[in-house]
PDB file of N, CA and C in Angstrom:
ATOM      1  N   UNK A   1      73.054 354.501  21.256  1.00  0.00           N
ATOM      2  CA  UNK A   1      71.644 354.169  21.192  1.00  0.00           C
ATOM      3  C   UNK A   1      71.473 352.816  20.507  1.00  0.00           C
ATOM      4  N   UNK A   2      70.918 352.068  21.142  1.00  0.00           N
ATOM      5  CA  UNK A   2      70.248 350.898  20.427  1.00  0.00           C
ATOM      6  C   UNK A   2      69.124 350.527  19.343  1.00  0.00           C
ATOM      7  N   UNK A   3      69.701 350.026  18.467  1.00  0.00           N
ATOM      8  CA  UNK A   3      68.423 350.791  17.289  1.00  0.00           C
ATOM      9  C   UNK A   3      67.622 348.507  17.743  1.00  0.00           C
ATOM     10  N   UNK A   4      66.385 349.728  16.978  1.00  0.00           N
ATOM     11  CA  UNK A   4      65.437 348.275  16.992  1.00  0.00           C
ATOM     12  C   UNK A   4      65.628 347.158  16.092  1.00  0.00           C
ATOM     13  N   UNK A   5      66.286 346.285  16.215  1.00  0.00           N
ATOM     14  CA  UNK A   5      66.671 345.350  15.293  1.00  0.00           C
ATOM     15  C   UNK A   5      65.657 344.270  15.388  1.00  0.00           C
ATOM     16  N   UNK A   6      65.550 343.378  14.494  1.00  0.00           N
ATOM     17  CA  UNK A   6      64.466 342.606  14.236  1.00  0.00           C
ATOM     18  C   UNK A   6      65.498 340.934  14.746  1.00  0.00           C
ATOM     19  N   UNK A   7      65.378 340.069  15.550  1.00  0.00           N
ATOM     20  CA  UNK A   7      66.293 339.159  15.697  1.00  0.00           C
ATOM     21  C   UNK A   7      65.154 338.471  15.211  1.00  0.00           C
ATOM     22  N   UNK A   8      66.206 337.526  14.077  1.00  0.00           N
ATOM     23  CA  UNK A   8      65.481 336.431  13.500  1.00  0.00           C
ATOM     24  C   UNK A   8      65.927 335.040  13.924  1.00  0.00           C
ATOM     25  N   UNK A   9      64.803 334.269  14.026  1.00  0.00           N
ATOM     26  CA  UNK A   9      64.964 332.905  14.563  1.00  0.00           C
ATOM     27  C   UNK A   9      66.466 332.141  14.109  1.00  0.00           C
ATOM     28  N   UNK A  10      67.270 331.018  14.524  1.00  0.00           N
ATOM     29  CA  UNK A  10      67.680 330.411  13.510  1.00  0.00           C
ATOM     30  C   UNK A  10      67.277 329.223  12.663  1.00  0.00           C
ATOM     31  N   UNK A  11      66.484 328.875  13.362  1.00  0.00           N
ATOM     32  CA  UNK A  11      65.311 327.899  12.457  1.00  0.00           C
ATOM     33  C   UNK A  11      63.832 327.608  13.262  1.00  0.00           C
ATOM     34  N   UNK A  12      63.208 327.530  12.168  1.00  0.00           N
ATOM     35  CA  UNK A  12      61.500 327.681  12.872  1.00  0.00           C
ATOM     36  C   UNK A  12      61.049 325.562  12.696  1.00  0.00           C
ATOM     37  N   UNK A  13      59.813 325.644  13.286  1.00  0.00           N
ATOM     38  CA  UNK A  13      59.254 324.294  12.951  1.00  0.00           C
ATOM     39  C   UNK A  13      58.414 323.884  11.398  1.00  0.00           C
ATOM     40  N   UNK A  14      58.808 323.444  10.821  1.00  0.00           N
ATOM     41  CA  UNK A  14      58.315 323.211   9.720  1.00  0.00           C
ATOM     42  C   UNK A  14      56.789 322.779   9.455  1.00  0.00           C
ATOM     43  N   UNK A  15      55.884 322.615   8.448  1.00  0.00           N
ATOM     44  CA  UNK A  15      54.784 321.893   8.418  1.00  0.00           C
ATOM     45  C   UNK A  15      55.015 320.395   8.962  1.00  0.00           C
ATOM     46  N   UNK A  16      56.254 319.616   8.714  1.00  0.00           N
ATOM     47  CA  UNK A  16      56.023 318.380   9.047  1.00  0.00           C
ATOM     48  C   UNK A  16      56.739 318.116  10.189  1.00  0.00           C
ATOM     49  N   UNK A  17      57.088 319.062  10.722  1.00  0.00           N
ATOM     50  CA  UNK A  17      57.414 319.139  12.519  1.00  0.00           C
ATOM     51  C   UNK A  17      58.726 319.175  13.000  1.00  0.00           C
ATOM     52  N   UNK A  18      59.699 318.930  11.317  1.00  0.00           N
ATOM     53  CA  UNK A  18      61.082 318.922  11.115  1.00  0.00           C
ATOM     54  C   UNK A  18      61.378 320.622  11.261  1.00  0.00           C
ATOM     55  N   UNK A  19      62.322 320.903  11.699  1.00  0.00           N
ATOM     56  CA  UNK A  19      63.131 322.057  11.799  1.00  0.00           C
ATOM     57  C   UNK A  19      63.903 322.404  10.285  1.00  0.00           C
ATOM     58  N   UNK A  20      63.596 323.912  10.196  1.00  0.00           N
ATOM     59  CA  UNK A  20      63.824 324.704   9.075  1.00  0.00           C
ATOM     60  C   UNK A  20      64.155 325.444   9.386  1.00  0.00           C
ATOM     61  N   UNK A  21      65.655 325.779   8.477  1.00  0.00           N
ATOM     62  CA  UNK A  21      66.701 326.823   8.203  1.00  0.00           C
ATOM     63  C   UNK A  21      66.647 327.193   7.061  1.00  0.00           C
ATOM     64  N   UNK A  22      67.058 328.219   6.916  1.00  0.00           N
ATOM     65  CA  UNK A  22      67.430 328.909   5.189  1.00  0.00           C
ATOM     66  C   UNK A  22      67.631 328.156   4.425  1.00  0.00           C
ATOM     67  N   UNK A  23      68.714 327.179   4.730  1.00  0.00           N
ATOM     68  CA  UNK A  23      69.680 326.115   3.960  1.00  0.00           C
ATOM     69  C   UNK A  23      68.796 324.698   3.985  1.00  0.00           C
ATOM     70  N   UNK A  24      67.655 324.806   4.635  1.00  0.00           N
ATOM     71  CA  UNK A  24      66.880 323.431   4.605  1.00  0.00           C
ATOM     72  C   UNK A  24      65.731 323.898   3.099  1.00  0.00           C
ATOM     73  N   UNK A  25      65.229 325.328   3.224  1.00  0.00           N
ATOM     74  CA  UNK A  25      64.525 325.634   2.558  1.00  0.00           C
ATOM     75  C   UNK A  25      64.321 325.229   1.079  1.00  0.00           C
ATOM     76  N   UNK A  26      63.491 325.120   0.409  1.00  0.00           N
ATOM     77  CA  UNK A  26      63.461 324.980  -1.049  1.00  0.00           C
ATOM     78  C   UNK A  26      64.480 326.351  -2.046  1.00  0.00           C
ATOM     79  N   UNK A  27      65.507 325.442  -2.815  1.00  0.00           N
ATOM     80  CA  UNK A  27      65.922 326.563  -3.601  1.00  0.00           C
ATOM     81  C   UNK A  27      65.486 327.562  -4.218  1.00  0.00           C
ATOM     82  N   UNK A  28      66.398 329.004  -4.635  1.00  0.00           N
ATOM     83  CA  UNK A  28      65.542 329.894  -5.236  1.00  0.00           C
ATOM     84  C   UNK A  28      64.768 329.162  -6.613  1.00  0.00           C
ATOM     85  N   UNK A  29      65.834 328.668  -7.211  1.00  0.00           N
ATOM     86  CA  UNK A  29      65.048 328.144  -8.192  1.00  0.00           C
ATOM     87  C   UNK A  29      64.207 327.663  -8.631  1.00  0.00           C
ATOM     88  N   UNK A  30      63.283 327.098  -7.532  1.00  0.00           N
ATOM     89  CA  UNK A  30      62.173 326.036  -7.279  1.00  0.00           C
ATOM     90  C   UNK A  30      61.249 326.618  -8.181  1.00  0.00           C
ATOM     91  N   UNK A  31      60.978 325.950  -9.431  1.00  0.00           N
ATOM     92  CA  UNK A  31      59.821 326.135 -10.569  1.00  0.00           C
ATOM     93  C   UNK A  31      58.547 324.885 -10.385  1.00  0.00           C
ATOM     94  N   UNK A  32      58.964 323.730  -9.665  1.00  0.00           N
ATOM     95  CA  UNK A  32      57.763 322.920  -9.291  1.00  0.00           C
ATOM     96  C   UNK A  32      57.609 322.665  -7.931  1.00  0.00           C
ATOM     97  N   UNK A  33      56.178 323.753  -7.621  1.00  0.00           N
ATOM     98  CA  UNK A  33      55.615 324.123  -6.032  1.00  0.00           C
ATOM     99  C   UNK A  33      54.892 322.625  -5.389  1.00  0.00           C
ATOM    100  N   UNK A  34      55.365 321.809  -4.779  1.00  0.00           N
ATOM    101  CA  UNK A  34      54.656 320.421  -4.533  1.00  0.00           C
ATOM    102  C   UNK A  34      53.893 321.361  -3.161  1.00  0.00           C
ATOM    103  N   UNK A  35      52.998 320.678  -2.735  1.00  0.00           N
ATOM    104  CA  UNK A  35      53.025 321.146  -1.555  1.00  0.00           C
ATOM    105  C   UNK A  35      53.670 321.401  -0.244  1.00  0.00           C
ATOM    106  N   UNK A  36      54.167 320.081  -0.299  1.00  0.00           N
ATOM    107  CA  UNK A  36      55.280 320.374   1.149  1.00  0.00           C
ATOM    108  C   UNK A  36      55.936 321.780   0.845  1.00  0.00           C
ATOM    109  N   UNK A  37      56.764 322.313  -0.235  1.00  0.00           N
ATOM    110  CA  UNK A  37      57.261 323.516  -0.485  1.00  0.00           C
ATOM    111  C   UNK A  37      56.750 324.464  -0.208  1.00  0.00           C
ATOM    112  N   UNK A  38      55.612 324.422  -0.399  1.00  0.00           N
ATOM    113  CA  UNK A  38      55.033 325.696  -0.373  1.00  0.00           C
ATOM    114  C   UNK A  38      54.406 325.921   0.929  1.00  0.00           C
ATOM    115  N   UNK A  39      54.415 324.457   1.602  1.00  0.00           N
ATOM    116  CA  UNK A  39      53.758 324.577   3.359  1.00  0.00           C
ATOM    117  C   UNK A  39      55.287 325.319   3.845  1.00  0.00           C
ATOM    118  N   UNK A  40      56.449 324.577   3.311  1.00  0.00           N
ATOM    119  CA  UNK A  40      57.954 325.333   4.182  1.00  0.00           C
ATOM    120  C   UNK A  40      57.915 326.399   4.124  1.00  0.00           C
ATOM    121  N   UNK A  41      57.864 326.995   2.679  1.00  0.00           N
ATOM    122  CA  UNK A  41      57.592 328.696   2.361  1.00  0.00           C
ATOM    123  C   UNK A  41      56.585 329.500   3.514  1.00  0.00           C
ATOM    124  N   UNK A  42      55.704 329.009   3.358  1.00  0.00           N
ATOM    125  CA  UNK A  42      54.588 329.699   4.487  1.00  0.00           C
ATOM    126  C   UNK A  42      54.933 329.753   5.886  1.00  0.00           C
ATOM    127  N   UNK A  43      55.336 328.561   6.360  1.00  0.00           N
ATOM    128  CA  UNK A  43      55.832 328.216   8.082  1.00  0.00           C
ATOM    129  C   UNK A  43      57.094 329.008   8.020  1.00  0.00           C
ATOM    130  N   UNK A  44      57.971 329.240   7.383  1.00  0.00           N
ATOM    131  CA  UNK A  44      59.207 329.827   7.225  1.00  0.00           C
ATOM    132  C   UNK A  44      58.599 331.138   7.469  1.00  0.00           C
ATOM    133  N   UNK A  45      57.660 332.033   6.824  1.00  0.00           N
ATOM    134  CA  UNK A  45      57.620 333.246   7.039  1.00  0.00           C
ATOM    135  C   UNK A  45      56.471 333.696   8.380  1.00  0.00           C
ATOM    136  N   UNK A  46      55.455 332.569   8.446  1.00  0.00           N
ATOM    137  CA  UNK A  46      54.545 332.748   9.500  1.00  0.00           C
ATOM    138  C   UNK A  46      55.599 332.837  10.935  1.00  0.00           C
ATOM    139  N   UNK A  47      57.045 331.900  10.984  1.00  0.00           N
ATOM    140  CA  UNK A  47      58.038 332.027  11.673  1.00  0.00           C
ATOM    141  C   UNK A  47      58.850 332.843  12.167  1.00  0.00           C
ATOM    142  N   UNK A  48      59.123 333.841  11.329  1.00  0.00           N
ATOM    143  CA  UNK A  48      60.307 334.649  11.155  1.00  0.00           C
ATOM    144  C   UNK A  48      60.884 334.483  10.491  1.00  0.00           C
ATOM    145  N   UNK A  49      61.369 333.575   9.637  1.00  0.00           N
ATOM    146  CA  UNK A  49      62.532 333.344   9.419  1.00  0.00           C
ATOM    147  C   UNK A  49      63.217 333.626   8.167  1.00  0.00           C
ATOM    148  N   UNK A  50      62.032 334.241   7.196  1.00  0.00           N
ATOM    149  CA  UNK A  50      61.800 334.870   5.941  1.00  0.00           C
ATOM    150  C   UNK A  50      60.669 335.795   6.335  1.00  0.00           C
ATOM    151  N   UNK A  51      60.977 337.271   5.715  1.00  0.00           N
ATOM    152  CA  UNK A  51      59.071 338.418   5.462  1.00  0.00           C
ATOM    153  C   UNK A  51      58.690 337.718   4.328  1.00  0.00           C
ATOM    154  N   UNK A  52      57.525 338.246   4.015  1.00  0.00           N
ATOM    155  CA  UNK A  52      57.058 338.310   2.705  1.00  0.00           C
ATOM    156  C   UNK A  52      57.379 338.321   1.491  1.00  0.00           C
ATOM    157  N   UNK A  53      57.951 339.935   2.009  1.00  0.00           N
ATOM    158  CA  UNK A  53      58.794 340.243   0.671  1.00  0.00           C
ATOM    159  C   UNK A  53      60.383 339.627   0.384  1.00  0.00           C
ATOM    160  N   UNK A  54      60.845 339.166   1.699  1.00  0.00           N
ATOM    161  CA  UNK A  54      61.988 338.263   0.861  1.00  0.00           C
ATOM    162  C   UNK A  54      61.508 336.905   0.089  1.00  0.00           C
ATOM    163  N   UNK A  55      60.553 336.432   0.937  1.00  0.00           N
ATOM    164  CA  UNK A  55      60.388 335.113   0.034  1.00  0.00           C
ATOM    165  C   UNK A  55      59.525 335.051  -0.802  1.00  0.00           C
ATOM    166  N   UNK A  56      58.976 336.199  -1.689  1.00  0.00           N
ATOM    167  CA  UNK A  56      58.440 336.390  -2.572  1.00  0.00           C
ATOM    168  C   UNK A  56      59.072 337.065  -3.803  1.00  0.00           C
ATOM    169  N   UNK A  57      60.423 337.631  -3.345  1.00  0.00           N
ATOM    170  CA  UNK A  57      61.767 338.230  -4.015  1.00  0.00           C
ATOM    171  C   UNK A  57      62.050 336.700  -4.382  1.00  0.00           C
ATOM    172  N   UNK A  58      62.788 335.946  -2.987  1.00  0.00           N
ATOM    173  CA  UNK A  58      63.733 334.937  -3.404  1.00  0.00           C
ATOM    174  C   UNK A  58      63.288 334.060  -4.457  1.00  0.00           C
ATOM    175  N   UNK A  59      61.884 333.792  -4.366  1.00  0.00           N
ATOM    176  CA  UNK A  59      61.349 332.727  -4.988  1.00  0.00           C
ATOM    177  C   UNK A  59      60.253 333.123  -6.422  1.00  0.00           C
ATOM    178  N   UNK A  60      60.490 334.203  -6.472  1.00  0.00           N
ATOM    179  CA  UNK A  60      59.562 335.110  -7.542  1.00  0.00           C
ATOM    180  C   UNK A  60      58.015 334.969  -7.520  1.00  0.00           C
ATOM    181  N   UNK A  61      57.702 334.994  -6.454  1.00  0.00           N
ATOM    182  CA  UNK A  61      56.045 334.993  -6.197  1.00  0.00           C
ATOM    183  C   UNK A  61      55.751 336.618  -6.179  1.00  0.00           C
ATOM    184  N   UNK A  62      54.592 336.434  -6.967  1.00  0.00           N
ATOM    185  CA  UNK A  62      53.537 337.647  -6.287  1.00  0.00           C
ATOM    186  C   UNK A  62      52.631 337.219  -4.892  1.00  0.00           C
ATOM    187  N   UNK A  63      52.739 339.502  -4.724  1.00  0.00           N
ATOM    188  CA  UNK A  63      51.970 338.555  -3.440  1.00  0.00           C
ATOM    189  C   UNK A  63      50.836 337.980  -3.044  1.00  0.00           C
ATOM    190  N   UNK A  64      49.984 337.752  -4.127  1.00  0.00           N
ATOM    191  CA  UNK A  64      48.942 337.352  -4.183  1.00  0.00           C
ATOM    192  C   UNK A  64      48.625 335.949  -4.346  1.00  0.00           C
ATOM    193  N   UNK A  65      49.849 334.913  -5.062  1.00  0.00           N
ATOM    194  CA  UNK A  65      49.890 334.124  -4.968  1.00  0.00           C
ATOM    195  C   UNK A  65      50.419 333.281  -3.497  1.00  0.00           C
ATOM    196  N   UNK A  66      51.433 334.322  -3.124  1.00  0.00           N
ATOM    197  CA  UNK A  66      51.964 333.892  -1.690  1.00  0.00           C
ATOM    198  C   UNK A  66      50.330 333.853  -0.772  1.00  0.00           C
ATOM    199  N   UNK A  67      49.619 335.132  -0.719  1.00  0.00           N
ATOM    200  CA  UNK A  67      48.559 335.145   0.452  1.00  0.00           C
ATOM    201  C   UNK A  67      47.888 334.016  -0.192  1.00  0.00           C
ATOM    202  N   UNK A  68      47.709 333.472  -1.237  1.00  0.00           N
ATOM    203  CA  UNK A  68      46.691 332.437  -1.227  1.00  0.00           C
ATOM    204  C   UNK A  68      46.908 331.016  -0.745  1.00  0.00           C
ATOM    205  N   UNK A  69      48.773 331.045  -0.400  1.00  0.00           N
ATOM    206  CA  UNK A  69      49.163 330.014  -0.068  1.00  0.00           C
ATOM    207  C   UNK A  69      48.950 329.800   1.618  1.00  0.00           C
ATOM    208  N   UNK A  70      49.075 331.198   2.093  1.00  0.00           N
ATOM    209  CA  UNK A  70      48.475 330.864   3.374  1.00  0.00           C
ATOM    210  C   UNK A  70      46.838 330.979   3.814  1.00  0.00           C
ATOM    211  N   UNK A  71      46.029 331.570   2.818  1.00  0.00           N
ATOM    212  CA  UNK A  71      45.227 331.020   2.879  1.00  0.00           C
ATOM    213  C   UNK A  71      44.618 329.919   2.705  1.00  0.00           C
ATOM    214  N   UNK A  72      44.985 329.255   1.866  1.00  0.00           N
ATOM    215  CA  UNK A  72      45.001 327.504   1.541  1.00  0.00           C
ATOM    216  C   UNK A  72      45.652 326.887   3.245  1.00  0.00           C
ATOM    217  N   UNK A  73      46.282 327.201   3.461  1.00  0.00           N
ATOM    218  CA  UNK A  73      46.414 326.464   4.979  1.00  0.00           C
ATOM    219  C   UNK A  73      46.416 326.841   5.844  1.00  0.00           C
ATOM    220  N   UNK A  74      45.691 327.983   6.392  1.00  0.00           N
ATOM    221  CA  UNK A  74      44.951 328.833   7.395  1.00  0.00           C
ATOM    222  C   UNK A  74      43.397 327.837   7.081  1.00  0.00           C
ATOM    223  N   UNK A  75      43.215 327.575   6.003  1.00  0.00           N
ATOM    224  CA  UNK A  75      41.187 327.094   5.945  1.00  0.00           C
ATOM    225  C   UNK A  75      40.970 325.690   6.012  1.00  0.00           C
ATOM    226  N   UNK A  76      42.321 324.908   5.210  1.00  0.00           N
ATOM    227  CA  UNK A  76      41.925 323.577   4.906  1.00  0.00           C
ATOM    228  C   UNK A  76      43.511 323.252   5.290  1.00  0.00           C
ATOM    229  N   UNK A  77      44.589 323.376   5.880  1.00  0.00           N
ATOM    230  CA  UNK A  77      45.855 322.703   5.972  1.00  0.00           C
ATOM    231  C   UNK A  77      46.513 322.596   4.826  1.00  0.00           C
ATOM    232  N   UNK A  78      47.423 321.888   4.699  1.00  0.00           N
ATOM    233  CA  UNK A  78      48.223 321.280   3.651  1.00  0.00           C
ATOM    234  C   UNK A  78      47.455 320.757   2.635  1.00  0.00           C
ATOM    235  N   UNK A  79      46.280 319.893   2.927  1.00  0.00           N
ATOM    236  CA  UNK A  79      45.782 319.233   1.252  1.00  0.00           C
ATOM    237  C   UNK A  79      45.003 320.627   0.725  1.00  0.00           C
ATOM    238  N   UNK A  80      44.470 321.747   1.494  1.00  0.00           N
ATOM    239  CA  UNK A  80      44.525 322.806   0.618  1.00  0.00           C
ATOM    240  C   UNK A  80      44.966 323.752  -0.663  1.00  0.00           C
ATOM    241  N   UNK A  81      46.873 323.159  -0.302  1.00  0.00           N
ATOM    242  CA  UNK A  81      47.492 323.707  -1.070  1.00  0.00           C
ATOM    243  C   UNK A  81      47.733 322.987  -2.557  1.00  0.00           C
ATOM    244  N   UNK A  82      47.094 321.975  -2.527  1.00  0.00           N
ATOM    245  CA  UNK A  82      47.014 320.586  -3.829  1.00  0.00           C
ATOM    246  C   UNK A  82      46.468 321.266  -4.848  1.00  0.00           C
ATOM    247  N   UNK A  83      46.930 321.496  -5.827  1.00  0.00           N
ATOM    248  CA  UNK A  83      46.579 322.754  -7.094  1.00  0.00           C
ATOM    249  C   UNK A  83      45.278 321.788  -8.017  1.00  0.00           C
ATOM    250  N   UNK A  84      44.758 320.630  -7.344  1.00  0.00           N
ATOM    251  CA  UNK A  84      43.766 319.620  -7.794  1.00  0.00           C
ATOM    252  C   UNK A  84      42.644 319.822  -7.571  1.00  0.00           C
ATOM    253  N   UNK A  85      42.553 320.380  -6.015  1.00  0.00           N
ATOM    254  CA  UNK A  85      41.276 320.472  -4.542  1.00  0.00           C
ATOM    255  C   UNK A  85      41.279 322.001  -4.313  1.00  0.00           C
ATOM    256  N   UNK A  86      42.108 322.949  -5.461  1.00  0.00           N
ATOM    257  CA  UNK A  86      41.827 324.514  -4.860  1.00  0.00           C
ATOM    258  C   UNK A  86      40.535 324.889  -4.725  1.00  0.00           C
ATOM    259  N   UNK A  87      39.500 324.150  -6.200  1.00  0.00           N
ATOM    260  CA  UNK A  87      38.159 325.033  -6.263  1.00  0.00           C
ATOM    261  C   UNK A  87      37.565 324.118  -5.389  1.00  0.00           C
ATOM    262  N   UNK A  88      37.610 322.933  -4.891  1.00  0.00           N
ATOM    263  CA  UNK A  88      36.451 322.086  -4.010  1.00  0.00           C
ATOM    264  C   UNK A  88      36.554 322.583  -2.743  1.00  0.00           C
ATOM    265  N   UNK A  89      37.987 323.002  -2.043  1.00  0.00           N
ATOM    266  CA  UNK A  89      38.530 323.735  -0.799  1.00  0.00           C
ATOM    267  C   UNK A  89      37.527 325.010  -0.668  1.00  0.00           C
ATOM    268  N   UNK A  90      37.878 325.737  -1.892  1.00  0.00           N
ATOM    269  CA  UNK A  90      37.324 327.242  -2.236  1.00  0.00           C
ATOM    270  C   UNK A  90      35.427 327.303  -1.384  1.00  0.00           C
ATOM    271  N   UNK A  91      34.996 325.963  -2.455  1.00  0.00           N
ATOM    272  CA  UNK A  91      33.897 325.828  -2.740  1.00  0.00           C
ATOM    273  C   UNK A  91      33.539 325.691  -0.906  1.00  0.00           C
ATOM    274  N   UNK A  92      33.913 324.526  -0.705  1.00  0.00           N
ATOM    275  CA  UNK A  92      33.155 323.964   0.932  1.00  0.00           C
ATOM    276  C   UNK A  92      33.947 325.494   1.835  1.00  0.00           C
ATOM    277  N   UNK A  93      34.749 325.788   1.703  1.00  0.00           N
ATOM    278  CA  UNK A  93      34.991 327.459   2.769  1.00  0.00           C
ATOM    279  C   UNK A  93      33.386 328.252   2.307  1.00  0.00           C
ATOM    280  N   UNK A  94      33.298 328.531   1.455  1.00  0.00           N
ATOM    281  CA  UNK A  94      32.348 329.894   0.663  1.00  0.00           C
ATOM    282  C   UNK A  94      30.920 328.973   1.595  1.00  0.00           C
ATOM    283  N   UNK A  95      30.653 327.846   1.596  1.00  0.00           N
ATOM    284  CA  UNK A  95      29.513 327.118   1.932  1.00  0.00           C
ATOM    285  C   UNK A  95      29.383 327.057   3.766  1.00  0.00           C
ATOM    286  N   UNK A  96      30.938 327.176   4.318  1.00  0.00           N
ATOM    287  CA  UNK A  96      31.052 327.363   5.344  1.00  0.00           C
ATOM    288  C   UNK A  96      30.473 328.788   6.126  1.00  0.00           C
ATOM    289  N   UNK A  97      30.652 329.554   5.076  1.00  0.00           N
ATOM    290  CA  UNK A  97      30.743 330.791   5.813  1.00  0.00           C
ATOM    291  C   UNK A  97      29.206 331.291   5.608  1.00  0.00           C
ATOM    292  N   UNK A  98      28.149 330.624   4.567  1.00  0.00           N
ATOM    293  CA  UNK A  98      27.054 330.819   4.830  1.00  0.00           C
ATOM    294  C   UNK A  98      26.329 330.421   5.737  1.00  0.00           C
ATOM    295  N   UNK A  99      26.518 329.156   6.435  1.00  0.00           N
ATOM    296  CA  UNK A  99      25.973 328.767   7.518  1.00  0.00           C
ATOM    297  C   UNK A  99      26.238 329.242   8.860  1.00  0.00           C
TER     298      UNK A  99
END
């Protein structure tokens, strides 16, 4: 019997259009999230190529911080994820959704 296996990509397209592998990825260690990192993190798992929960294991995120990272570039892209423009992003979405 063939069990259902999950085949994972061997590398997905990155935010900046470059191709990403495991080994391209930001180390586990990564303690300063620039954005590009955290766009790879996201495209990596929106990909396949990491779940959730591994790259929230590998990289010690909660998952709450992870969903906010794809929410930051699901609403506003990449300058979303700028830890400068979170509340002005926040602000013009919340203003969006009243109109």
């Amino acid at each position: 019997m063939i069990e259902n296996q999950k085949i994972r990509p061997a590398q997905v397209i990155g935010p900046l259009g470059e191709p990403l592998t495991l080994d391209s990825l930001p180390p586990p260690t990564t303690t300063r999230w620039v954005v590009r990192r955290k766009a790879e993190v996201v495209a990596a798992v929106n990909g396949g190529l990491l779940t959730v929960d591994e790259a929230c294991e590998r990289y010690g995120l909660t998952l709450e911080e992870f969903a906010s990272w794809q929410r930051s570039i699901d609403r506003s892209g990449m300058p979303g994820l700028r830890v400068t423009r979170i509340q002005h992003y926040r602000d013009l979405y919340e203003r969006q959704q009243r109109f």
